[in-house]
PDB file of N, CA and C in Angstrom:
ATOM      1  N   UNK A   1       0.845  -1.183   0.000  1.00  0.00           N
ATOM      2  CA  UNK A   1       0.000   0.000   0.000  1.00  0.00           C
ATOM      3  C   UNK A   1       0.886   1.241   0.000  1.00  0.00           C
ATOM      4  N   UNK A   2       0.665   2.154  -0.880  1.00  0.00           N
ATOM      5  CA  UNK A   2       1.355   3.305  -0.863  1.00  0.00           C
ATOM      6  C   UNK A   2       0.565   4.440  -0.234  1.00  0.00           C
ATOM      7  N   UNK A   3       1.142   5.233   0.693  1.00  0.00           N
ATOM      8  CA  UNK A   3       0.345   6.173   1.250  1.00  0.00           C
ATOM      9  C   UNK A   3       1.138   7.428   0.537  1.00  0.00           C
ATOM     10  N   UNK A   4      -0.517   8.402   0.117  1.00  0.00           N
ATOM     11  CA  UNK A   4      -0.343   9.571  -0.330  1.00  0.00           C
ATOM     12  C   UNK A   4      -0.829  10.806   0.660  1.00  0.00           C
ATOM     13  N   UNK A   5      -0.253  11.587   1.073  1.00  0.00           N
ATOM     14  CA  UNK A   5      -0.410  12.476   2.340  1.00  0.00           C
ATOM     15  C   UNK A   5      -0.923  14.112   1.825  1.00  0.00           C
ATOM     16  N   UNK A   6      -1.912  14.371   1.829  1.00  0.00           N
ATOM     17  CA  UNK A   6      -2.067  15.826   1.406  1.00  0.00           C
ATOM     18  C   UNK A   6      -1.905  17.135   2.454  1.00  0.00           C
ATOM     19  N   UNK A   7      -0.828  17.743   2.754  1.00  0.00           N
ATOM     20  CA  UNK A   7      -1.127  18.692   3.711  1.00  0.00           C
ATOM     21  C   UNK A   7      -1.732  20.110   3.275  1.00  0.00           C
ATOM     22  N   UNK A   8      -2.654  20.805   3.856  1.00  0.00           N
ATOM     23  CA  UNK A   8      -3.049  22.061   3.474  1.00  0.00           C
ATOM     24  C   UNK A   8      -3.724  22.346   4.843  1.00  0.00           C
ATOM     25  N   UNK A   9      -4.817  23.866   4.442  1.00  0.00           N
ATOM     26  CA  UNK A   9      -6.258  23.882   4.862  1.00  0.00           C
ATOM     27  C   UNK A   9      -7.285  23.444   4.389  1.00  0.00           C
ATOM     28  N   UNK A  10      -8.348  22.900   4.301  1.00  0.00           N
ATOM     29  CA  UNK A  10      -9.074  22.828   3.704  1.00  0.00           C
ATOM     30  C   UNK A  10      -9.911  23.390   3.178  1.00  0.00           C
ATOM     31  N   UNK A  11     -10.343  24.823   3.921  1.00  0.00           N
ATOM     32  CA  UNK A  11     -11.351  25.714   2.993  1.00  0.00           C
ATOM     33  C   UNK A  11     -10.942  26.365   2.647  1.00  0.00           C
ATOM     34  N   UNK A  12      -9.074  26.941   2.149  1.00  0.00           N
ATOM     35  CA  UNK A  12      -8.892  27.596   1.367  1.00  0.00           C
ATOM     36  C   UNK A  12      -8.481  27.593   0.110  1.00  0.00           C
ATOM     37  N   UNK A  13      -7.816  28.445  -0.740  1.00  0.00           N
ATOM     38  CA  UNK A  13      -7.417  28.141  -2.029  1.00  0.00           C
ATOM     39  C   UNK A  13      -6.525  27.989  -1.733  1.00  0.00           C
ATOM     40  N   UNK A  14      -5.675  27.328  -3.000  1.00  0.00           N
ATOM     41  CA  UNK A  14      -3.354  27.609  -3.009  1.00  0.00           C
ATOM     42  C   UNK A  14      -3.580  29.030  -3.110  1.00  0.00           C
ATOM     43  N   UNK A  15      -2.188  29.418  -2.669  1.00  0.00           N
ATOM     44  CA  UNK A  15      -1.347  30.643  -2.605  1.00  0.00           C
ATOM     45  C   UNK A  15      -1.709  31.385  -4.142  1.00  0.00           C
ATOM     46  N   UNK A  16      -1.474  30.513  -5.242  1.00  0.00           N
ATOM     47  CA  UNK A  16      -1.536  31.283  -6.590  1.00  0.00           C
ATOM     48  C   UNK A  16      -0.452  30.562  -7.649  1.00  0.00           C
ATOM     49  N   UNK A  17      -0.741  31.102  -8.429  1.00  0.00           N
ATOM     50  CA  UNK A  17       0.130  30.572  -9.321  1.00  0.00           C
ATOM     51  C   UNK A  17       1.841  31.617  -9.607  1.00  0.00           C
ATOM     52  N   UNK A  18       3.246  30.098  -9.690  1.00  0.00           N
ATOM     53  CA  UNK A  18       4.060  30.592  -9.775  1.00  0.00           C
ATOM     54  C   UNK A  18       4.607  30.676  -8.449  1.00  0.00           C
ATOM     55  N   UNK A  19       3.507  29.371  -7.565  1.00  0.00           N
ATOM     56  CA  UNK A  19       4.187  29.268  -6.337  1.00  0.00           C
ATOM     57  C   UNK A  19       4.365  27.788  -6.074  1.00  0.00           C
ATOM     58  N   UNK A  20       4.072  26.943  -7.072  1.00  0.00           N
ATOM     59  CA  UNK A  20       4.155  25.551  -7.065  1.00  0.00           C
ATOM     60  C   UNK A  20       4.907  24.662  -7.843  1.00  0.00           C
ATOM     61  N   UNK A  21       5.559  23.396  -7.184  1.00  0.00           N
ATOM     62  CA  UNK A  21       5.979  22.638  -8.117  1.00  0.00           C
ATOM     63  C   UNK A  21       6.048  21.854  -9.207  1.00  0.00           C
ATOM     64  N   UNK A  22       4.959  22.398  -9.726  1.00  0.00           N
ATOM     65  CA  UNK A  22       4.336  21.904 -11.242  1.00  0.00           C
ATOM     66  C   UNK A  22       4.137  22.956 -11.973  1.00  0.00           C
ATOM     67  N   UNK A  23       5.311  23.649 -12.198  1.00  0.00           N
ATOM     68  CA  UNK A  23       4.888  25.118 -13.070  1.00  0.00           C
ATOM     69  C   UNK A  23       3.941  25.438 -13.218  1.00  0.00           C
ATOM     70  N   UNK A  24       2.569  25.676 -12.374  1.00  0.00           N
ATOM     71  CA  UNK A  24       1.316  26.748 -12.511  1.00  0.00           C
ATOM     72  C   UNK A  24      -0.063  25.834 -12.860  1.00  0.00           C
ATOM     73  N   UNK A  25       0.724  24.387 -13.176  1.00  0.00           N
ATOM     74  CA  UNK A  25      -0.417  23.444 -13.618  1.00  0.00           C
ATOM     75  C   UNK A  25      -0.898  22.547 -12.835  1.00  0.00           C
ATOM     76  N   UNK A  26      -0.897  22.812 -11.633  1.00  0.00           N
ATOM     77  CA  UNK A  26      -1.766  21.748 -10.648  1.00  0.00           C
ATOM     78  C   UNK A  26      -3.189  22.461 -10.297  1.00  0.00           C
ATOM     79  N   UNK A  27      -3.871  23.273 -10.964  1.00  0.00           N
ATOM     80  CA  UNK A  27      -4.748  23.982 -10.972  1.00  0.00           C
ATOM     81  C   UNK A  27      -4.947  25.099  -9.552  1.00  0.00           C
ATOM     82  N   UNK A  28      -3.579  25.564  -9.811  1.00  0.00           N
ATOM     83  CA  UNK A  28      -3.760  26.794  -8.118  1.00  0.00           C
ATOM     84  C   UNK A  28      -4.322  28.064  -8.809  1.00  0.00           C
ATOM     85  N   UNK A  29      -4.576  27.930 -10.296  1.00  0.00           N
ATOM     86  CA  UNK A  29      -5.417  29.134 -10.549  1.00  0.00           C
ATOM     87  C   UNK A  29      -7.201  28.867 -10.687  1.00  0.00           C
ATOM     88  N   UNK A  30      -7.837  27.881 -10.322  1.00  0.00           N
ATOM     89  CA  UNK A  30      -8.514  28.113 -10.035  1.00  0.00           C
ATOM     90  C   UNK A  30      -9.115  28.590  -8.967  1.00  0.00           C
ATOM     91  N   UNK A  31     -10.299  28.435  -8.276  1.00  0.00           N
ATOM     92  CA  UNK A  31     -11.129  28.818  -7.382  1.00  0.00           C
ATOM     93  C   UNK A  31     -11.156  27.687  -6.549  1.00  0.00           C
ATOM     94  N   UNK A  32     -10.768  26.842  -6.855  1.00  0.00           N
ATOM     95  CA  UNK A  32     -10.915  25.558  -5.926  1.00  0.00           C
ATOM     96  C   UNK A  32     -10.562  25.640  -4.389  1.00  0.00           C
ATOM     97  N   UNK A  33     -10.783  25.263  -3.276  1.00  0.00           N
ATOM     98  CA  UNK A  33     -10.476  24.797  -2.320  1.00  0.00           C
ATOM     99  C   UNK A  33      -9.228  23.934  -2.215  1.00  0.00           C
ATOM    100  N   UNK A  34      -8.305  23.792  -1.175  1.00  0.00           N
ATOM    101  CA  UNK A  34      -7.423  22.597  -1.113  1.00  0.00           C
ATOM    102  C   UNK A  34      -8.265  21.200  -0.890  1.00  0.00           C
ATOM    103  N   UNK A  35      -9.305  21.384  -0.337  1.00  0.00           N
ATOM    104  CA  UNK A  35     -10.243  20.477   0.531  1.00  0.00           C
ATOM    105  C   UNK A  35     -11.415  19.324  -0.610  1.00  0.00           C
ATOM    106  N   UNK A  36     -11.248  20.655  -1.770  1.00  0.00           N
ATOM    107  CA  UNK A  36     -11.649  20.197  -2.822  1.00  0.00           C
ATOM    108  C   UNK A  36     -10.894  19.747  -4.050  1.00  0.00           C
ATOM    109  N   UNK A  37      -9.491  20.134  -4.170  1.00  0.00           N
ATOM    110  CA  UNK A  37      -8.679  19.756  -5.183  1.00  0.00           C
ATOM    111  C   UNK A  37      -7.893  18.202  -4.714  1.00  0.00           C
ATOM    112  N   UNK A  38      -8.152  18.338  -3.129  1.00  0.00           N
ATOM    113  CA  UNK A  38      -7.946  16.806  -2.246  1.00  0.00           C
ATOM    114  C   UNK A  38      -9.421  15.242  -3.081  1.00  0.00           C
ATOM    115  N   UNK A  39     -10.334  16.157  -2.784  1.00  0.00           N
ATOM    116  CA  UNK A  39     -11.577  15.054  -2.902  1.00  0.00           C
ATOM    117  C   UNK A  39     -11.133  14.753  -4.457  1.00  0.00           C
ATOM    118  N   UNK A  40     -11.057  15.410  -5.364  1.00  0.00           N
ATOM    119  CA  UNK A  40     -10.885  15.374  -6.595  1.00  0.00           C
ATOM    120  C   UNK A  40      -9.815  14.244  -6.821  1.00  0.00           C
ATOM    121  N   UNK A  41      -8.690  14.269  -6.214  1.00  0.00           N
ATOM    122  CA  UNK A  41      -7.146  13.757  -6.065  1.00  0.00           C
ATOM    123  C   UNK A  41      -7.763  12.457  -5.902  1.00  0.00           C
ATOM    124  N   UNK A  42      -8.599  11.893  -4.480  1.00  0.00           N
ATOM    125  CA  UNK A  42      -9.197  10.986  -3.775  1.00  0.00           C
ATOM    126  C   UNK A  42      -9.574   9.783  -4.893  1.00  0.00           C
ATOM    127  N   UNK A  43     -10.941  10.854  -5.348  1.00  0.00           N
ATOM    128  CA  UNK A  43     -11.871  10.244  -6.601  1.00  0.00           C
ATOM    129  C   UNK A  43     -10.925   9.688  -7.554  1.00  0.00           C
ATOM    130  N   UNK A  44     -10.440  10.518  -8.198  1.00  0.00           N
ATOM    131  CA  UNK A  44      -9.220   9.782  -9.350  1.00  0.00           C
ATOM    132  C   UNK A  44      -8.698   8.841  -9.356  1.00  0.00           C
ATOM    133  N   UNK A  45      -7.872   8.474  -8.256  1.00  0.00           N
ATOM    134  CA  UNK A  45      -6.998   7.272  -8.077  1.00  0.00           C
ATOM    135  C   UNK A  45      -7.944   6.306  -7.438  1.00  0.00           C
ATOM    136  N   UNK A  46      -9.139   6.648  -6.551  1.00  0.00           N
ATOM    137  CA  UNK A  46      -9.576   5.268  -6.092  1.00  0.00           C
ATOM    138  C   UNK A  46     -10.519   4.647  -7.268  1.00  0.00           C
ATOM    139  N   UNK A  47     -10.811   5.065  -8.709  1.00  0.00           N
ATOM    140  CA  UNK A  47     -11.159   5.204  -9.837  1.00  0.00           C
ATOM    141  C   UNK A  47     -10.424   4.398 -11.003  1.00  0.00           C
ATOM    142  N   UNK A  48      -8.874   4.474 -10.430  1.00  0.00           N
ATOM    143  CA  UNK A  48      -7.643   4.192 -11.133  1.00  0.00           C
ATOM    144  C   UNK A  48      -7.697   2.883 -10.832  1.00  0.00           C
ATOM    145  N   UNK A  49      -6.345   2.233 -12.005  1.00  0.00           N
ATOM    146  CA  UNK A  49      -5.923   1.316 -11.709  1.00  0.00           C
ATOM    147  C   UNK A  49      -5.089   1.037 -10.482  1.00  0.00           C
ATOM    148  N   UNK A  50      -5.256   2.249  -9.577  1.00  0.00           N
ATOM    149  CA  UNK A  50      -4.559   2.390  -8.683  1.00  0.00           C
ATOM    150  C   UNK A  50      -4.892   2.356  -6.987  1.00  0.00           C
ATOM    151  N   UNK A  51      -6.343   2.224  -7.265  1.00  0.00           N
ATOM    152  CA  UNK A  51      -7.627   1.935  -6.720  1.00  0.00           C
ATOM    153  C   UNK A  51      -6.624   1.663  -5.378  1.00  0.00           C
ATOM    154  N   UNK A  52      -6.622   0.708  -5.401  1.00  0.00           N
ATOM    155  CA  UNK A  52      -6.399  -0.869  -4.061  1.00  0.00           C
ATOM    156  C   UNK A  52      -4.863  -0.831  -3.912  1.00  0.00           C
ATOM    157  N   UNK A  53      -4.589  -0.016  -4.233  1.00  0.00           N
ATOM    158  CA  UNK A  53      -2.927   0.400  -4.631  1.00  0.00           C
ATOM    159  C   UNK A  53      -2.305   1.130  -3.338  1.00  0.00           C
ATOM    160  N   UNK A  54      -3.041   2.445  -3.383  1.00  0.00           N
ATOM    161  CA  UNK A  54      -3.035   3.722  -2.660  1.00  0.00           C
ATOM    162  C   UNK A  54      -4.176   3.718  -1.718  1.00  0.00           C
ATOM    163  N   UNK A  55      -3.194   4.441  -0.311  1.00  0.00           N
ATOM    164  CA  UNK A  55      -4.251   5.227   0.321  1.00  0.00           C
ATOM    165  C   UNK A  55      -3.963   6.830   0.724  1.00  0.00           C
ATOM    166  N   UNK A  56      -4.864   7.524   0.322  1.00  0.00           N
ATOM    167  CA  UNK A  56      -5.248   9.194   0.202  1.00  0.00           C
ATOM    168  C   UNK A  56      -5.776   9.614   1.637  1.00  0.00           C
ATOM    169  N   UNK A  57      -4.659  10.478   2.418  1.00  0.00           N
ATOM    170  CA  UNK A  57      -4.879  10.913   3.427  1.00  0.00           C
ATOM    171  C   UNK A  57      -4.989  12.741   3.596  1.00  0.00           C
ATOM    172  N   UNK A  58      -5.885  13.305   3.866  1.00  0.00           N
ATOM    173  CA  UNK A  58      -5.889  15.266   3.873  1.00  0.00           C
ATOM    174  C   UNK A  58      -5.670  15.239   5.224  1.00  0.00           C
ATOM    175  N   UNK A  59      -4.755  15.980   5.603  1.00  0.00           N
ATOM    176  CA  UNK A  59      -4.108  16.409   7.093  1.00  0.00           C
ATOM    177  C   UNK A  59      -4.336  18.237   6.965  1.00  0.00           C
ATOM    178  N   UNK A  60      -5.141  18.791   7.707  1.00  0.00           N
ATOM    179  CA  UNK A  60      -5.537  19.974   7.864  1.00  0.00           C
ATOM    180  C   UNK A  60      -4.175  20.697   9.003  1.00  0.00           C
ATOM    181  N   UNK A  61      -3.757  21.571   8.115  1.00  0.00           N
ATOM    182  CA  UNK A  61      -2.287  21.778   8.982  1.00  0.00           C
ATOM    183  C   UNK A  61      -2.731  22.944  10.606  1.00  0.00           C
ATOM    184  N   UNK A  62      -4.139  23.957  10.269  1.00  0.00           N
ATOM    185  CA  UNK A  62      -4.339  24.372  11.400  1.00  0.00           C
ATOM    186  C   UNK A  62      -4.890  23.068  12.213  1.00  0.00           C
ATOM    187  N   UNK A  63      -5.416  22.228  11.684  1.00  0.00           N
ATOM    188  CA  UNK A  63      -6.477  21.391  12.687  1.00  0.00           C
ATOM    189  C   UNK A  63      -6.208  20.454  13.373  1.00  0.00           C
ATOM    190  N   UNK A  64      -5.161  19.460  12.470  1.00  0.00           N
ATOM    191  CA  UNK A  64      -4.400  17.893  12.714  1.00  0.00           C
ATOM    192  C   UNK A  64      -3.395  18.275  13.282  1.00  0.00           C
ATOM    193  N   UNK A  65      -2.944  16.896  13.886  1.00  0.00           N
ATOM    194  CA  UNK A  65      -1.840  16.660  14.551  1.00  0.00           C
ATOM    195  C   UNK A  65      -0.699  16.373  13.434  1.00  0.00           C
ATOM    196  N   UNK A  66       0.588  16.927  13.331  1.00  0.00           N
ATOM    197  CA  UNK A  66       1.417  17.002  12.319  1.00  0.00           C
ATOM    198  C   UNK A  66       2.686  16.334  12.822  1.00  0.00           C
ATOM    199  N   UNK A  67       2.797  15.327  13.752  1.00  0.00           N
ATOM    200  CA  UNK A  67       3.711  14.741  14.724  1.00  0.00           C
ATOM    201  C   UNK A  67       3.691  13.678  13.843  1.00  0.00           C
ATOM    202  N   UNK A  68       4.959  13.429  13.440  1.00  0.00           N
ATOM    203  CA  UNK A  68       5.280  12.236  12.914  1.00  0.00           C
ATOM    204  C   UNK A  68       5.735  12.692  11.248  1.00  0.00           C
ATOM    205  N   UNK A  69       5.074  13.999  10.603  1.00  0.00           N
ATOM    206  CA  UNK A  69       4.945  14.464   9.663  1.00  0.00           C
ATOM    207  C   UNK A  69       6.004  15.231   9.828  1.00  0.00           C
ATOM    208  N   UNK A  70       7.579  15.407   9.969  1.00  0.00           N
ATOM    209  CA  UNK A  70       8.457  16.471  10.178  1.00  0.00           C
ATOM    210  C   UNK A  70       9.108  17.261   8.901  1.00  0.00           C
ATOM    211  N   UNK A  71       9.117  16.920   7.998  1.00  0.00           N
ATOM    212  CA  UNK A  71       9.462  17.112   6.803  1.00  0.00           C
ATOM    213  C   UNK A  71       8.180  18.147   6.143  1.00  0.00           C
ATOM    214  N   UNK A  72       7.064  17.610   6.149  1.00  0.00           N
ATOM    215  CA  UNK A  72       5.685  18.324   5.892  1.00  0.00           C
ATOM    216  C   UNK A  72       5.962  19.973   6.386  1.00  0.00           C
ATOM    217  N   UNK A  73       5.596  19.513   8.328  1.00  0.00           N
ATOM    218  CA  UNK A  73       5.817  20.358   8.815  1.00  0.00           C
ATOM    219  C   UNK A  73       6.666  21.624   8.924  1.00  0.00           C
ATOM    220  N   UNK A  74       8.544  21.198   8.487  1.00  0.00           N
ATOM    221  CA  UNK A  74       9.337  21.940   8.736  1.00  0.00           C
ATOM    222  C   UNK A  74       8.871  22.582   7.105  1.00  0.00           C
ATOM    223  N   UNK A  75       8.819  22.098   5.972  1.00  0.00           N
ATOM    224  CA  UNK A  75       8.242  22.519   4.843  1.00  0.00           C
ATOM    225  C   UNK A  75       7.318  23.993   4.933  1.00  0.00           C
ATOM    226  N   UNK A  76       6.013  23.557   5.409  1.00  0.00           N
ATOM    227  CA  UNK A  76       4.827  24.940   5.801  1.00  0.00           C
ATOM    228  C   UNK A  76       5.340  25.788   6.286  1.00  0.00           C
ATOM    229  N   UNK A  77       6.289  25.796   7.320  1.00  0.00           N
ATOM    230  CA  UNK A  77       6.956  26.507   8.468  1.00  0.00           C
ATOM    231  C   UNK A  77       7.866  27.553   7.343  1.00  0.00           C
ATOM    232  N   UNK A  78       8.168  26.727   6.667  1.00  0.00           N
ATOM    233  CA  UNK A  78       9.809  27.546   5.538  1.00  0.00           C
ATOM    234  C   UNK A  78       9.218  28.312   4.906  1.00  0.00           C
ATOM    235  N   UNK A  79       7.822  28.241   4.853  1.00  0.00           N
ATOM    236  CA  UNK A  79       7.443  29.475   3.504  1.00  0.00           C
ATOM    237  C   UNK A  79       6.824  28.021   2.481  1.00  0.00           C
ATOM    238  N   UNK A  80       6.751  27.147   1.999  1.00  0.00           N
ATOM    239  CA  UNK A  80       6.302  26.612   0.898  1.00  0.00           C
ATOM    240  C   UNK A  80       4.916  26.558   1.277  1.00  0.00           C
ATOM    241  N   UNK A  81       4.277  26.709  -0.414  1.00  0.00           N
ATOM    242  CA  UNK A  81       2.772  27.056  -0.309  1.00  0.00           C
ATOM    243  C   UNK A  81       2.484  25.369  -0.169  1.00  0.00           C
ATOM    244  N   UNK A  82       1.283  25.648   0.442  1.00  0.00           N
ATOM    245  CA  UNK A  82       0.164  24.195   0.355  1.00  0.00           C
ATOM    246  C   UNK A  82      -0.595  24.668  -1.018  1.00  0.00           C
ATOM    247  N   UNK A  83      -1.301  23.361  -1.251  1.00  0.00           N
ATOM    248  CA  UNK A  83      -1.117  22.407  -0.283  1.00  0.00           C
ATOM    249  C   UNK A  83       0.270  21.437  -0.918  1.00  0.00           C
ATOM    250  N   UNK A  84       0.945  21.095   0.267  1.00  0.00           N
ATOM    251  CA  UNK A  84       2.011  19.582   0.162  1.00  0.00           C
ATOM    252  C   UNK A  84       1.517  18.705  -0.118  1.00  0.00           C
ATOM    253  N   UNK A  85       2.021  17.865  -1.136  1.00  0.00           N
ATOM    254  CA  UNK A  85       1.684  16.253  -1.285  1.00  0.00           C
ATOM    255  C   UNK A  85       3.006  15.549  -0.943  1.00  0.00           C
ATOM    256  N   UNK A  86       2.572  14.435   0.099  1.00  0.00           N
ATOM    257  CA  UNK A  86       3.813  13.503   0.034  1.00  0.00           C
ATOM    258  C   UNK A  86       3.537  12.137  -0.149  1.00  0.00           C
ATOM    259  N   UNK A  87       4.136  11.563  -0.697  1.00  0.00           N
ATOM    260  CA  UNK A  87       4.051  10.392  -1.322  1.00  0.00           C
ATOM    261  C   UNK A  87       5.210   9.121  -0.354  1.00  0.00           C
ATOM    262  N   UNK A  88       4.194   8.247   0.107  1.00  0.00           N
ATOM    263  CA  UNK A  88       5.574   7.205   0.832  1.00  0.00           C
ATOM    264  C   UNK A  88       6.727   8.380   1.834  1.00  0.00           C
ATOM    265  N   UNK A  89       5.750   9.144   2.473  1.00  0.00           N
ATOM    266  CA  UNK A  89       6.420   9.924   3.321  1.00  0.00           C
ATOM    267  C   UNK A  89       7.212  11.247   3.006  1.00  0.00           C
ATOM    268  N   UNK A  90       7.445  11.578   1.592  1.00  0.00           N
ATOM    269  CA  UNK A  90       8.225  12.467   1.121  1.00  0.00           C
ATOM    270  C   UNK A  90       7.505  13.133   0.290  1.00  0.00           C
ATOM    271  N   UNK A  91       7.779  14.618   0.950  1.00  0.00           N
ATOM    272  CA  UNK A  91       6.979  15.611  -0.298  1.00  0.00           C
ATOM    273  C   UNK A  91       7.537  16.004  -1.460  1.00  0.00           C
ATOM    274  N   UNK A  92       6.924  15.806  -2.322  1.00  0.00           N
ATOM    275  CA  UNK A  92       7.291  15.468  -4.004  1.00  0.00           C
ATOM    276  C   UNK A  92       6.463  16.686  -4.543  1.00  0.00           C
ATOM    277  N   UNK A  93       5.545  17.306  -4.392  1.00  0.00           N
ATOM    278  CA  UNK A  93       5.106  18.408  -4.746  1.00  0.00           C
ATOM    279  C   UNK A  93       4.457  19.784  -3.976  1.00  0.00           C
ATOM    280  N   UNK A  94       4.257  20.535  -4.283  1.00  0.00           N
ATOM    281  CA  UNK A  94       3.534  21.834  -3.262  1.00  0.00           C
ATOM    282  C   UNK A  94       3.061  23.356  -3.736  1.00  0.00           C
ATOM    283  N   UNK A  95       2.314  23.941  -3.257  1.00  0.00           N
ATOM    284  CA  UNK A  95       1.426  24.913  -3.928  1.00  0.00           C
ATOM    285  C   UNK A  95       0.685  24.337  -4.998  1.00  0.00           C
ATOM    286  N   UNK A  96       0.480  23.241  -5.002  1.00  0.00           N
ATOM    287  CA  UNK A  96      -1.292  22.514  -5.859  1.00  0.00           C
ATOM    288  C   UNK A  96      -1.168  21.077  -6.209  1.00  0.00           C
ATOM    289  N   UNK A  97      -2.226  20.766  -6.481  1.00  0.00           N
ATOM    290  CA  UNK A  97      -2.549  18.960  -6.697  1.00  0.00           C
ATOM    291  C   UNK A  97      -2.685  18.557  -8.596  1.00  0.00           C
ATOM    292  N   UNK A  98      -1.215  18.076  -8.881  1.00  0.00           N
ATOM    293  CA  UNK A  98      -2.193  17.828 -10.123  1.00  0.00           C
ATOM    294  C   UNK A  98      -1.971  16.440 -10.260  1.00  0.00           C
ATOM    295  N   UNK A  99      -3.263  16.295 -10.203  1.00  0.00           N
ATOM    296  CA  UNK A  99      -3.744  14.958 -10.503  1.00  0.00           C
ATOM    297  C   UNK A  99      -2.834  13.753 -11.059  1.00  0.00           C
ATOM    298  N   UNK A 100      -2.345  14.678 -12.416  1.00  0.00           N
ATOM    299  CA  UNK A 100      -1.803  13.609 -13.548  1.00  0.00           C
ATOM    300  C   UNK A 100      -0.406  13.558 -13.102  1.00  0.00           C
ATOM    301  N   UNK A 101      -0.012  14.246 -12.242  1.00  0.00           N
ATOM    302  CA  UNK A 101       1.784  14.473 -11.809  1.00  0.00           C
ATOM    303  C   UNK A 101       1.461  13.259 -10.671  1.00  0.00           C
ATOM    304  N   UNK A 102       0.701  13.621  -9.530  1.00  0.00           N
ATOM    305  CA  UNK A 102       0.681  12.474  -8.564  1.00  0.00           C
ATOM    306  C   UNK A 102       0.522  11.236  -8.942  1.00  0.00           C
ATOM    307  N   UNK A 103      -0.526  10.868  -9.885  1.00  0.00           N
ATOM    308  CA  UNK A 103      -0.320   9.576 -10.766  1.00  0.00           C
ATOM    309  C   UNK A 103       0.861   8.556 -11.209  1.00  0.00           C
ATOM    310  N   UNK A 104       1.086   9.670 -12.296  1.00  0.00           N
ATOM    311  CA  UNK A 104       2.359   9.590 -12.570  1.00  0.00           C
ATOM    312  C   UNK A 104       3.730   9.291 -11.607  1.00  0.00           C
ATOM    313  N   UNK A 105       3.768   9.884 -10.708  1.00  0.00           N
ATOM    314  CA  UNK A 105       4.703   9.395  -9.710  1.00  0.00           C
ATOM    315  C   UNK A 105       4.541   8.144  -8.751  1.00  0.00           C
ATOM    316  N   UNK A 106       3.304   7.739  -8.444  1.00  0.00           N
ATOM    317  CA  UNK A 106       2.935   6.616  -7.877  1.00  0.00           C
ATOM    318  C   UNK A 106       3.480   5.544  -9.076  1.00  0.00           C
ATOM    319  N   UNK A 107       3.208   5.349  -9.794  1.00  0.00           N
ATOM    320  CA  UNK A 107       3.223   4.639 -11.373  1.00  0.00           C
ATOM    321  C   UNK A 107       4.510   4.327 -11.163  1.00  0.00           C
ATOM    322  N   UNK A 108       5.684   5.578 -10.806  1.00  0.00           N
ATOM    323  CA  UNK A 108       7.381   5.168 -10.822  1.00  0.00           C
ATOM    324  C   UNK A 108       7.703   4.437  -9.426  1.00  0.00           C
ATOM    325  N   UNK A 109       7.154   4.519  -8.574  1.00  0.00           N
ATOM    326  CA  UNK A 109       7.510   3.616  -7.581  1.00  0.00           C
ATOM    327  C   UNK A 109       6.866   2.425  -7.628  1.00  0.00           C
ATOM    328  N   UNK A 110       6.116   2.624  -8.135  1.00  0.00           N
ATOM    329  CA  UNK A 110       5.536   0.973  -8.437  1.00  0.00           C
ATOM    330  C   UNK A 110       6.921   0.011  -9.210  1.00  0.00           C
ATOM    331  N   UNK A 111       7.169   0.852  -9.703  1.00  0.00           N
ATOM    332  CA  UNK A 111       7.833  -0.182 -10.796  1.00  0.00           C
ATOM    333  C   UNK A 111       9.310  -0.904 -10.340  1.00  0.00           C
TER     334      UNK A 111
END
């Protein structure tokens, strides 16, 4: 089982675009919510061939407990926009969710 870790808030937007690790394309220019670009993330892969593969966790950084998460944590703290995705414990992207990048990277550790 691969665990995928989303850190953010949930009722807000990303920071904006030109603040994330997917050059501008994890959709932080929309209107979306983190809370909602999470459910979206969720739907996809448990959809996927990746279904029974992965499990999709949203950690609300005002709300949750972030103990155990130190890397996440020291991350938010530095200035990097949410939301964080970490994958198998390591954050691999930040300031937005795109779908087809997180995919895609699950896909390479599989292999």
């Amino acid at each position: 089982m691969i665990e995928i870790q989303v850190f953010g808030i949930r009722d807000e937007a990303p920071a904006g675009m030109g603040m994330c690790s997917c050059g501008g394309t994890c959709g932080s220019g929309s209107e979306k919510t983190m809370g909602e670009m999470y459910e979206e993330l969720e739907s996809f892969l448990a959809q996927s061939d990746l279904g029974s593969e992965v499990q999709v966790q949203f950690l609300d950084v005002l709300d949750d407990d972030l103990s155990g998460h130190d890397t996440a944590h020291t991350m938010f703290k530095s200035g990097y926009a949410l939301p964080l995705v970490a994958i198998k414990g390591v954050v691999r992207f930040y300031g937005g969710i795109s779908i087809t990048k997180v995919y895609d990277e699950v896909k390479k550790i599989m292999i």
